[in-house]
N, C-alpha and C. Protein backbone atom coordinates (compact mmCIF):
# COMPACT_ATOMS: atom_id res chain seq x y z
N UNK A 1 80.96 -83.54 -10.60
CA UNK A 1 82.15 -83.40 -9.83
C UNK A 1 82.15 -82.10 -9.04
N UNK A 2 82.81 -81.82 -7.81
CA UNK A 2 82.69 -81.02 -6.89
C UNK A 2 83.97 -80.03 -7.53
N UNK A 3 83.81 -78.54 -7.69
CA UNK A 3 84.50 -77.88 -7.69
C UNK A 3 85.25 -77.37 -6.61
N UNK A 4 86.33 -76.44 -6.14
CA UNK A 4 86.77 -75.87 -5.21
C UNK A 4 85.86 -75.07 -5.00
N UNK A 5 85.14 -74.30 -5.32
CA UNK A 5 84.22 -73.13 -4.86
C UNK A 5 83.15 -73.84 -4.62
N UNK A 6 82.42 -75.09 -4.57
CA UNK A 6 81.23 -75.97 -3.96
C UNK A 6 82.23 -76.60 -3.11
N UNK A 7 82.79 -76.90 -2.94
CA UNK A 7 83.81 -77.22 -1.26
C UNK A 7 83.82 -75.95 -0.47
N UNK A 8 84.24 -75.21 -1.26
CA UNK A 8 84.44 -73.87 -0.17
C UNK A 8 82.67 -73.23 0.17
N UNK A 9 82.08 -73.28 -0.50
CA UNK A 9 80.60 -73.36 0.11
C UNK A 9 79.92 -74.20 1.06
N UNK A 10 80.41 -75.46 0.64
CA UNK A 10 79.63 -76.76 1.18
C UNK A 10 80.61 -76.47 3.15
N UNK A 11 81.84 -75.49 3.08
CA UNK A 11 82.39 -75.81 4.25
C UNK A 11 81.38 -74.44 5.25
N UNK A 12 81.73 -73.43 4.30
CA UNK A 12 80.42 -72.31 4.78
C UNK A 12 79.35 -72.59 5.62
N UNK A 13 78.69 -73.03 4.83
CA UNK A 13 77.52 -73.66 5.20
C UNK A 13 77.29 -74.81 6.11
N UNK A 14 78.12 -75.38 5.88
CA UNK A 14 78.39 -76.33 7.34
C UNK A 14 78.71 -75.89 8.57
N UNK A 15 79.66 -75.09 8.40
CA UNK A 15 80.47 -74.57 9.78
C UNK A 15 79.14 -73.67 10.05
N UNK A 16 78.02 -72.69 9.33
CA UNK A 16 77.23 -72.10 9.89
C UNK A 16 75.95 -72.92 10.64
N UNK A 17 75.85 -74.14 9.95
CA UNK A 17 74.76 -75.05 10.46
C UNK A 17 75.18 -75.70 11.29
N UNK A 18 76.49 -75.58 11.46
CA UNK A 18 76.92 -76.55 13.55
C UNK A 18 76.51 -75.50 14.41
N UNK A 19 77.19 -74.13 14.42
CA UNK A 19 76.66 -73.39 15.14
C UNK A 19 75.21 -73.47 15.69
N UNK A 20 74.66 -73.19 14.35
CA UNK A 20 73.02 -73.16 14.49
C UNK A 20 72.46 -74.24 15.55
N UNK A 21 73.20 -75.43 15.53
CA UNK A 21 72.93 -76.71 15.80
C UNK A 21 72.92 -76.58 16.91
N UNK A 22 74.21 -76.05 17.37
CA UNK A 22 75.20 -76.04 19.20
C UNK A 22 73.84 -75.02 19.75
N UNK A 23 73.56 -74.26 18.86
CA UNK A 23 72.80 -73.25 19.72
C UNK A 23 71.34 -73.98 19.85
N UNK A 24 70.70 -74.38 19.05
CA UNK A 24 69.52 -75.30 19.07
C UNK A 24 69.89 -76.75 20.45
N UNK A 25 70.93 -76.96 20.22
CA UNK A 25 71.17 -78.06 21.32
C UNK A 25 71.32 -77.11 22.84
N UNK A 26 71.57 -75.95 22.84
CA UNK A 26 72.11 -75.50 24.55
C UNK A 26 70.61 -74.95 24.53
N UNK A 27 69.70 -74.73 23.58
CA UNK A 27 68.72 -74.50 24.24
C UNK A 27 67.73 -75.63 24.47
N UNK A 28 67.79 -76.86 24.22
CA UNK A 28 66.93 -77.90 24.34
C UNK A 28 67.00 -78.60 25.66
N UNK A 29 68.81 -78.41 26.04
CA UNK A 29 69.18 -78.79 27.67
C UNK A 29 68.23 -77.79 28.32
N UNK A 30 68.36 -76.31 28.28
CA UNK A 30 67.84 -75.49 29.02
C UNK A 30 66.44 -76.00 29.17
N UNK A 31 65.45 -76.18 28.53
CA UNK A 31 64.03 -76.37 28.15
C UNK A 31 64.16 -77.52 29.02
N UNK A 32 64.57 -78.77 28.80
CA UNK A 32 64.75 -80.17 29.71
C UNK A 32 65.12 -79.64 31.13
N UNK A 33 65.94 -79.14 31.31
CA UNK A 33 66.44 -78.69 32.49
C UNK A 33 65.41 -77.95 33.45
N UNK A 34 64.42 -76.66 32.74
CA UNK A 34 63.32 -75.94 33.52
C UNK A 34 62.00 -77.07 33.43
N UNK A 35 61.93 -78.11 32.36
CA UNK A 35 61.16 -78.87 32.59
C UNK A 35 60.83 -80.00 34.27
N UNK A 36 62.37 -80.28 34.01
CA UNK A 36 62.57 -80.77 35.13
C UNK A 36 62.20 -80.17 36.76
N UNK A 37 62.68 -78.85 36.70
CA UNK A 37 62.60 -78.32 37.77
C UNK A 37 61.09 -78.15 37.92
N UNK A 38 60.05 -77.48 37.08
CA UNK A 38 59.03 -77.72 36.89
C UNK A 38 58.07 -78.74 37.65
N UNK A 39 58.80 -79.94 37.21
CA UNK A 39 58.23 -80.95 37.72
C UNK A 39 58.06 -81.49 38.78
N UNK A 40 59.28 -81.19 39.72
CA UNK A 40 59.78 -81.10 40.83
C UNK A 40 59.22 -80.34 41.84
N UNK A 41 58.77 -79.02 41.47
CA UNK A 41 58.35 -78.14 41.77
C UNK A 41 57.22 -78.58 42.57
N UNK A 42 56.16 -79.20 41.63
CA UNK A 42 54.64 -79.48 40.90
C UNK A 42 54.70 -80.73 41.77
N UNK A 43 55.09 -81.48 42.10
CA UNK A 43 55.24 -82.89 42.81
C UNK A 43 55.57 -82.36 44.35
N UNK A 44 56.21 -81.52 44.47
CA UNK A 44 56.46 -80.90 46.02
C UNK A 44 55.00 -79.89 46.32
N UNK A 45 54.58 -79.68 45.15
CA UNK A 45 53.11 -78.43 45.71
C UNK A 45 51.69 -79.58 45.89
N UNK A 46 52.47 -80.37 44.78
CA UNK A 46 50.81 -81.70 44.91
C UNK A 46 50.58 -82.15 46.14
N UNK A 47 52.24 -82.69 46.44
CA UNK A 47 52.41 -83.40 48.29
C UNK A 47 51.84 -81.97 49.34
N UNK A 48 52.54 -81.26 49.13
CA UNK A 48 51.90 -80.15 50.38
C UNK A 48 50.55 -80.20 50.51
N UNK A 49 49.73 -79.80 49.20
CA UNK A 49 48.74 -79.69 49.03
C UNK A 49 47.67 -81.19 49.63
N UNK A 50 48.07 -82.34 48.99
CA UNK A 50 47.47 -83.42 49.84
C UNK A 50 47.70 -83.91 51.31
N UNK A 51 48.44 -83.47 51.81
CA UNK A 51 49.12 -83.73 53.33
C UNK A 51 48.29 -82.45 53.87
N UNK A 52 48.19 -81.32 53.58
CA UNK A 52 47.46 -80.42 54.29
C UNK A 52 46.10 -80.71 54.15
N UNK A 53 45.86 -81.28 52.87
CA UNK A 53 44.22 -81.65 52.90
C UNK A 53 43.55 -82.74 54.31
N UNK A 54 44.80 -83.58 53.98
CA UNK A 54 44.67 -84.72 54.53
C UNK A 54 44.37 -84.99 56.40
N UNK A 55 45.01 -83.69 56.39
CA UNK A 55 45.55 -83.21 57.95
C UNK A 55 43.76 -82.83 58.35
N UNK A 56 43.06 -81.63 57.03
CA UNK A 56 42.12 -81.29 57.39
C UNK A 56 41.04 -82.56 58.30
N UNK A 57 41.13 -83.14 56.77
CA UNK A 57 40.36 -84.21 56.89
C UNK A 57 40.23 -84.83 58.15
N UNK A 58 41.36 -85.40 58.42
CA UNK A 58 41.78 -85.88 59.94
C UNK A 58 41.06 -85.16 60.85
N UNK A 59 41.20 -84.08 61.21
CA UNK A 59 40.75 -83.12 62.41
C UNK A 59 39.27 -82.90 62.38
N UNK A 60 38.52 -82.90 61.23
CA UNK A 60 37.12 -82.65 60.77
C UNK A 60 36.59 -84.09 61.65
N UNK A 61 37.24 -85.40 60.95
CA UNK A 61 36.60 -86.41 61.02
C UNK A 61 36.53 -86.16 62.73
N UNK A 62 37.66 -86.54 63.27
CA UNK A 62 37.79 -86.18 65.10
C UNK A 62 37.31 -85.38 65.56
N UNK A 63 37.21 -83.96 65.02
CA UNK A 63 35.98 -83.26 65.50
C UNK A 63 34.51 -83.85 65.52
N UNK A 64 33.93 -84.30 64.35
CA UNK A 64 32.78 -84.92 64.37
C UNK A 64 31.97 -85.97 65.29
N UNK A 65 33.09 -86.79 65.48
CA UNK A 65 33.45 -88.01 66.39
C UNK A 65 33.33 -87.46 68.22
N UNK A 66 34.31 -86.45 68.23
CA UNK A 66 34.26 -85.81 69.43
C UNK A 66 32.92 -85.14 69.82
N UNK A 67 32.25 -84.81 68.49
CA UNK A 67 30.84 -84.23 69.14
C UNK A 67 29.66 -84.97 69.01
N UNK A 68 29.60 -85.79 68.73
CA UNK A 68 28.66 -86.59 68.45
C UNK A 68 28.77 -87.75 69.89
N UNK A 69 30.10 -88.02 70.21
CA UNK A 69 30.47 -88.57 71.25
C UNK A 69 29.55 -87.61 72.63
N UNK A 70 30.09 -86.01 72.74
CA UNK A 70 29.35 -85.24 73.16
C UNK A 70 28.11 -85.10 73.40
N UNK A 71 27.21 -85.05 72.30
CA UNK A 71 25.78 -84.87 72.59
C UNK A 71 25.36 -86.10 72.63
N UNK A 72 25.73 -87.86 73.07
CA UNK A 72 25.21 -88.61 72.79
C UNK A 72 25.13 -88.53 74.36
N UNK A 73 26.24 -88.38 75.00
CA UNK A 73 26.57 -88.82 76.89
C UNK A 73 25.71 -87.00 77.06
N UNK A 74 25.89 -85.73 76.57
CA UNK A 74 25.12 -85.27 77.33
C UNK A 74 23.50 -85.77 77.06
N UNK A 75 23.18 -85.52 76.06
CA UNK A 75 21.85 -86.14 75.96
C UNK A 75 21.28 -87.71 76.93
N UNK A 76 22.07 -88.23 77.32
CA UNK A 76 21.78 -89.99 78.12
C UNK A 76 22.01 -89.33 79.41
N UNK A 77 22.58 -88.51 79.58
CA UNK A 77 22.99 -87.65 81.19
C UNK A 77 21.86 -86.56 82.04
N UNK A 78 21.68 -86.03 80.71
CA UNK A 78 20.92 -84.48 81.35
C UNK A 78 19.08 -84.69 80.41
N UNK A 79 18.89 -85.60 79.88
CA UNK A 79 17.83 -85.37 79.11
C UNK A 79 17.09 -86.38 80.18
N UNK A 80 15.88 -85.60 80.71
CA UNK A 80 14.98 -86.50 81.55
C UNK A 80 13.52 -87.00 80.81
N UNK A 81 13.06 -87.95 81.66
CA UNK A 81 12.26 -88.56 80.51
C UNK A 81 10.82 -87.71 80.29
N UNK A 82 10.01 -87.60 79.15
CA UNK A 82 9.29 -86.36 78.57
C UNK A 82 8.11 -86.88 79.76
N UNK A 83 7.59 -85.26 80.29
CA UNK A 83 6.37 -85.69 80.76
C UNK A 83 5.35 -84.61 80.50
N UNK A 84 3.90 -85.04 80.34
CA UNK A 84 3.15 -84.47 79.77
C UNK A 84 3.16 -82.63 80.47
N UNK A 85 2.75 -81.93 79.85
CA UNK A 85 2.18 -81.10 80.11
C UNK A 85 1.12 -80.63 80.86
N UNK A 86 1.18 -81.07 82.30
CA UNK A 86 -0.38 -80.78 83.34
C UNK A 86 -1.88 -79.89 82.74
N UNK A 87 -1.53 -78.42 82.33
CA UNK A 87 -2.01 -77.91 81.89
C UNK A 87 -3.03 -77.98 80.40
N UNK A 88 -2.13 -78.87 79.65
CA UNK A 88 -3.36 -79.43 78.26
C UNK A 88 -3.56 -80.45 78.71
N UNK A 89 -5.04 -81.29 78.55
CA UNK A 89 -4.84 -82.36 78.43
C UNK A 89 -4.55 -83.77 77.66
N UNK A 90 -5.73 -83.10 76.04
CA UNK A 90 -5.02 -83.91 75.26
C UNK A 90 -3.85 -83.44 73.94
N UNK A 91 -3.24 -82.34 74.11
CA UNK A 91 -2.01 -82.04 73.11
C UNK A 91 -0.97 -81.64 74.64
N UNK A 92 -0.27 -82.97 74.82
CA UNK A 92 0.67 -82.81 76.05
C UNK A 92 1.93 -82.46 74.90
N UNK A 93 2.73 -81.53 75.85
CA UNK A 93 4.05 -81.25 75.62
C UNK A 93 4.97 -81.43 75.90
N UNK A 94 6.16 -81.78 75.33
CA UNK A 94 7.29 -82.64 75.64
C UNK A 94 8.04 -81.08 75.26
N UNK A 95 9.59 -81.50 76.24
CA UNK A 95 10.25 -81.03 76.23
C UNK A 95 12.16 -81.50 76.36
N UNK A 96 12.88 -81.03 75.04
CA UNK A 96 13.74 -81.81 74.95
C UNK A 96 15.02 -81.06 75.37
N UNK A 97 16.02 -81.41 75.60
CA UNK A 97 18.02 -80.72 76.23
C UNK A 97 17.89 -80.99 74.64
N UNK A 98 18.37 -79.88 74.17
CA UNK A 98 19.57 -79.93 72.74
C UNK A 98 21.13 -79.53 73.29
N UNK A 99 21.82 -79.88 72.69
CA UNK A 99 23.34 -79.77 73.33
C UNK A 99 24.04 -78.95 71.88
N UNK A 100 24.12 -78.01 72.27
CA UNK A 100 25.30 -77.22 70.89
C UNK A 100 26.75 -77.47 70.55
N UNK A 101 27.10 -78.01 69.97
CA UNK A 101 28.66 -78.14 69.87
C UNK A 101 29.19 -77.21 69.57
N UNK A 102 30.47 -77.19 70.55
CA UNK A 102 31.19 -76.08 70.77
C UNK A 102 32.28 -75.58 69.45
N UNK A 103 32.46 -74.99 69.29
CA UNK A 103 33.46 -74.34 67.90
C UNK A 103 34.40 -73.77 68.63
N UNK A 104 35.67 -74.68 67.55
CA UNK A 104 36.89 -74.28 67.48
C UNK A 104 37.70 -73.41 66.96
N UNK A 105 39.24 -73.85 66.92
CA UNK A 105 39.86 -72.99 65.94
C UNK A 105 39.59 -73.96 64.44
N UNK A 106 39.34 -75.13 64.72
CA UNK A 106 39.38 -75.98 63.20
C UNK A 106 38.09 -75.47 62.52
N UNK A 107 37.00 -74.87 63.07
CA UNK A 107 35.49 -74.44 62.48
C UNK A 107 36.48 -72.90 61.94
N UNK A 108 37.17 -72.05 62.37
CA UNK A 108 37.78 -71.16 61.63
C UNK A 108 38.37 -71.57 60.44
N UNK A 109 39.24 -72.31 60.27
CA UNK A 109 39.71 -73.14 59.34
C UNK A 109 39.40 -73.84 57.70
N UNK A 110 37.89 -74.34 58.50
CA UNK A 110 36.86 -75.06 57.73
C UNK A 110 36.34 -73.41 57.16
N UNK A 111 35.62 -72.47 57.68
CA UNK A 111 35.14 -71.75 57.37
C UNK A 111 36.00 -71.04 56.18
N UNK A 112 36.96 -70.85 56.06
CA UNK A 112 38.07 -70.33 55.01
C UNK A 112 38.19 -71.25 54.33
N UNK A 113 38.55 -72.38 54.28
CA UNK A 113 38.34 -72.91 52.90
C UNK A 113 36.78 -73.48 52.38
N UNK A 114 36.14 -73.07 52.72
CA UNK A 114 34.38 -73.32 52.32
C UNK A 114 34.29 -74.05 52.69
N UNK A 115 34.59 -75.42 53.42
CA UNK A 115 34.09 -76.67 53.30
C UNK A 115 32.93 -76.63 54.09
């Protein structure tokens, strides 16, 4: 059987373990709460991060495209057809147009992030 002084304990001890409780609960919102933001955070840096990649990507590929487009029409334009070398007769020498592609601000770009 419960005495008055194990009631008056059992209320002690209760009323100290809600506290404990309230305080264990306002910090578990907090923790959920920076979790959240966290996450949010982390999902807005992932997107930046892939949209800027993505952008790279884009401009690399069109650059590539653009120069290759380049040295295909200068090369079919300005490259005349090889003719021997007068001077040797049998190690004739050919002579070829190389075309340099020109660099941008996106080759700055590329160059900073290593690619």
């Amino acid at each position: 059987m419960e005495t008055d002084e194990d009631k008056c304990i059992t209320t002690i001890i209760l009323s100290m373990l809600k506290t404990e409780v309230e305080r264990v609960d306002v910090n578990v919102v907090k923790a959920i709460s920076l979790a959240k933001n966290t996450a949010a955070k982390f999902a807005s840096f992932k997107t930046t991060v892939m949209v800027s990649i993505q952008n790279l990507l884009n401009n690399f590929k069109e650059e590539v495209i653009r120069s290759v487009i380049q040295i295909n029409s200068s090369a079919n334009t300005t490259t005349q057809p090889a003719r021997p070398n007068v001077d040797t007769t049998n190690n004739a020498k050919y002579k070829l147009d190389i075309v340099q592609p020109q660099r941008d601000s996106n080759d700055e770009i590329i160059a900073l992030w290593g690619i």
